[in-house]
C-alpha atoms as a PDB file:
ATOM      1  CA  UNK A   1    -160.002 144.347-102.380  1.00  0.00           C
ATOM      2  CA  UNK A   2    -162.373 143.886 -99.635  1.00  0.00           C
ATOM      3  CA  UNK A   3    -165.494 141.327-100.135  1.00  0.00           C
ATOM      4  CA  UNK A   4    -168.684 142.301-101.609  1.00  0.00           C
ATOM      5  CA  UNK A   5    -170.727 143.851 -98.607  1.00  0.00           C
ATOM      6  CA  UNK A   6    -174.095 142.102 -98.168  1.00  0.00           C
ATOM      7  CA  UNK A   7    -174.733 139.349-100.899  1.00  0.00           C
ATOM      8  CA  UNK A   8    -178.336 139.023-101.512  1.00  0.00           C
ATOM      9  CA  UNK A   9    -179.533 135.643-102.824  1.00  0.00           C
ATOM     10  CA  UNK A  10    -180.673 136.986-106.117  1.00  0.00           C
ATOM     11  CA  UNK A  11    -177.334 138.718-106.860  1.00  0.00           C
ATOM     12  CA  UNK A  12    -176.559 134.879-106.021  1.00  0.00           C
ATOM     13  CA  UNK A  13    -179.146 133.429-107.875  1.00  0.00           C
ATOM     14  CA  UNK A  14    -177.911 135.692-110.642  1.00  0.00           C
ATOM     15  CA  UNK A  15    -174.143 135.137-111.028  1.00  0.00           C
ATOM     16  CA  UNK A  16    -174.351 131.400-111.151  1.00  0.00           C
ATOM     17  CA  UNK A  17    -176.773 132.038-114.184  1.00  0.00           C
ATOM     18  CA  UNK A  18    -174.292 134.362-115.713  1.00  0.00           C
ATOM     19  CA  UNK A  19    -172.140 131.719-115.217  1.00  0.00           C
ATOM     20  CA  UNK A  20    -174.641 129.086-116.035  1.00  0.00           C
ATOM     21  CA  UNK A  21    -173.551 127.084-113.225  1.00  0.00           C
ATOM     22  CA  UNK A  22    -175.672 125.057-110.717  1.00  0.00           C
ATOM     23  CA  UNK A  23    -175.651 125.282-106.974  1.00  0.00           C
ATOM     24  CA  UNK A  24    -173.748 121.969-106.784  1.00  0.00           C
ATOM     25  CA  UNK A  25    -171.045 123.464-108.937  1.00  0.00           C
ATOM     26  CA  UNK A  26    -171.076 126.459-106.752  1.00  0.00           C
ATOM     27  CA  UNK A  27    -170.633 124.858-103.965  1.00  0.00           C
ATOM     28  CA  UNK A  28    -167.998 122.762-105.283  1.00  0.00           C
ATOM     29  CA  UNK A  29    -165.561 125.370-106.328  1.00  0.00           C
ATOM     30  CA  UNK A  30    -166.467 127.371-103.007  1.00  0.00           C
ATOM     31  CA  UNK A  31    -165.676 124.033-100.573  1.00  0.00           C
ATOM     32  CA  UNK A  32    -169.359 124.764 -99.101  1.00  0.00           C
ATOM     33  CA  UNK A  33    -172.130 122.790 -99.014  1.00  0.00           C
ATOM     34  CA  UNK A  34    -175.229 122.807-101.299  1.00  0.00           C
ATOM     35  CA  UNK A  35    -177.327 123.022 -98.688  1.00  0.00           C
ATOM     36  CA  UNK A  36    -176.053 126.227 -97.486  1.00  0.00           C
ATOM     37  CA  UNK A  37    -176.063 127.622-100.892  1.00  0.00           C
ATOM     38  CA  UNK A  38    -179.500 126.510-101.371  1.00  0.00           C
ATOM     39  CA  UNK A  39    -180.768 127.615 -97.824  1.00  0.00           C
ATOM     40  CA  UNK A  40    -179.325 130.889 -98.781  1.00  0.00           C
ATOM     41  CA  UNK A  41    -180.346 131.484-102.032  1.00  0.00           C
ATOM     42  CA  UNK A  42    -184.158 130.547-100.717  1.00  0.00           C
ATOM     43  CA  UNK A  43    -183.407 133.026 -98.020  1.00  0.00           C
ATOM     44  CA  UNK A  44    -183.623 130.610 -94.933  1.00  0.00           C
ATOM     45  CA  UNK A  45    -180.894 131.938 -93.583  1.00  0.00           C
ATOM     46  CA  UNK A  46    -178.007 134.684 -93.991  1.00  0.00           C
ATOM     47  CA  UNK A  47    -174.690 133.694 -94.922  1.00  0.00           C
ATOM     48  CA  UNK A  48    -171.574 133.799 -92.211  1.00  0.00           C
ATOM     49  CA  UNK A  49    -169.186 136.557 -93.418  1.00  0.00           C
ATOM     50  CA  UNK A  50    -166.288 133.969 -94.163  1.00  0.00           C
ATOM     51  CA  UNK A  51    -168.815 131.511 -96.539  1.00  0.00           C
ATOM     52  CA  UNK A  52    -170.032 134.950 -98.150  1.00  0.00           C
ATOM     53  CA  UNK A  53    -166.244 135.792 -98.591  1.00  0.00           C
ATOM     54  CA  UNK A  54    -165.743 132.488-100.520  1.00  0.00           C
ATOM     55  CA  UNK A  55    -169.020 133.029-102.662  1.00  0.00           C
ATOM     56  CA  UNK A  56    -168.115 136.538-104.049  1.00  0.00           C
ATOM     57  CA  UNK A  57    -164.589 135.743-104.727  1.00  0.00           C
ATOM     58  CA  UNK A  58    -165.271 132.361-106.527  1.00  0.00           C
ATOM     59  CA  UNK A  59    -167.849 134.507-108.444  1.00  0.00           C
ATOM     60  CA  UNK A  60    -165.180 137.541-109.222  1.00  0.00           C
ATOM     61  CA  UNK A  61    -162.355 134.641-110.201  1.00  0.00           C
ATOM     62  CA  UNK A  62    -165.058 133.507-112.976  1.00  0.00           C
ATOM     63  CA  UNK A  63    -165.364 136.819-114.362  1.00  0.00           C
ATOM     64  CA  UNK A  64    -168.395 138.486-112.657  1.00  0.00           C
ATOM     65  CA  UNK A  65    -168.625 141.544-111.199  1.00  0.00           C
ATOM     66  CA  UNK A  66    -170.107 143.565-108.751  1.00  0.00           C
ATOM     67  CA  UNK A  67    -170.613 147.095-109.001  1.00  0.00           C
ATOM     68  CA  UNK A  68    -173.065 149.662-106.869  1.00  0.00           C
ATOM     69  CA  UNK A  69    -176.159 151.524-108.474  1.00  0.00           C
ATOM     70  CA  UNK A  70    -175.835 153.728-106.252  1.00  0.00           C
ATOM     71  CA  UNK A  71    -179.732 153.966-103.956  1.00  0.00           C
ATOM     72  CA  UNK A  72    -180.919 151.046-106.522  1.00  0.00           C
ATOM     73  CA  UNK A  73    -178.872 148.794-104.609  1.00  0.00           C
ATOM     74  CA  UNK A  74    -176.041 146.131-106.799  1.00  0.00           C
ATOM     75  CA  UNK A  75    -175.275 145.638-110.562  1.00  0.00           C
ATOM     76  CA  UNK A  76    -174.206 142.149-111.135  1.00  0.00           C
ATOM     77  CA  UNK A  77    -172.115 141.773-114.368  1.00  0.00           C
ATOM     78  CA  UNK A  78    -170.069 139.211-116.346  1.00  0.00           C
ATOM     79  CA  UNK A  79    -167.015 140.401-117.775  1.00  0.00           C
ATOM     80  CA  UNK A  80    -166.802 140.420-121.279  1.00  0.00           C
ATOM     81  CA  UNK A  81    -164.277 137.503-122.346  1.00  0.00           C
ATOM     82  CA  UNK A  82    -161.056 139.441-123.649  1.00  0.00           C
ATOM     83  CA  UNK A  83    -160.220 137.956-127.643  1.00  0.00           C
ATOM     84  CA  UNK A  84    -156.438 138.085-128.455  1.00  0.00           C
ATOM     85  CA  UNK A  85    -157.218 138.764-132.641  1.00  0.00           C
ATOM     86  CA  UNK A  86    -154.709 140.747-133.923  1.00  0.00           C
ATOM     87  CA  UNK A  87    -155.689 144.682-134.633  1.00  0.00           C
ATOM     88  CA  UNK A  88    -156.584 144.569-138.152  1.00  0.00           C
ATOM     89  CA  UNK A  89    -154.701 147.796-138.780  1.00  0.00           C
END
């Protein structure tokens, strides 16, 4: 599945608080640095394609999604966690 075209920082901002995870932890599971995660998300500067790669992936591995609204722009969702209880039927 190709990347997520265009990242924004909120969509950023807003997966790691899905995930309720800081920008040190991002960049820690992504290999980048915090500083590029937090010149991002403060829109300093645009992500290369490859770090923006990393980002969304990392972000889809934990469960959130990304789907279009269409002219709106980018839903950003967490997957509901899957239970294994047994069908009560």
């Amino acid at each position: 599945m190709p990347a997520h075209k265009c990242l924004t920082p909120g969509q950023c901002r807003a997966a790691r608080g899905f995930l309720d995870w800081t920008q040190d932890e991002l960049a820690e599971r992504t290999g980048l640095s915090r500083s590029t995660i937090r010149a991002f998300e403060k829109c300093h500067h645009d992500l290369q394609a490859a770090s923006e790669t990393r980002i969304v992936e990392t972000f889809r591995e934990a469960g959130i999604t990304f789907s279009s609204a269409g002219p709106e722009g980018c839903h950003v969702c967490l997957k509901p966690v899957e239970t294994t209880e047994p069908d009560p039927t």
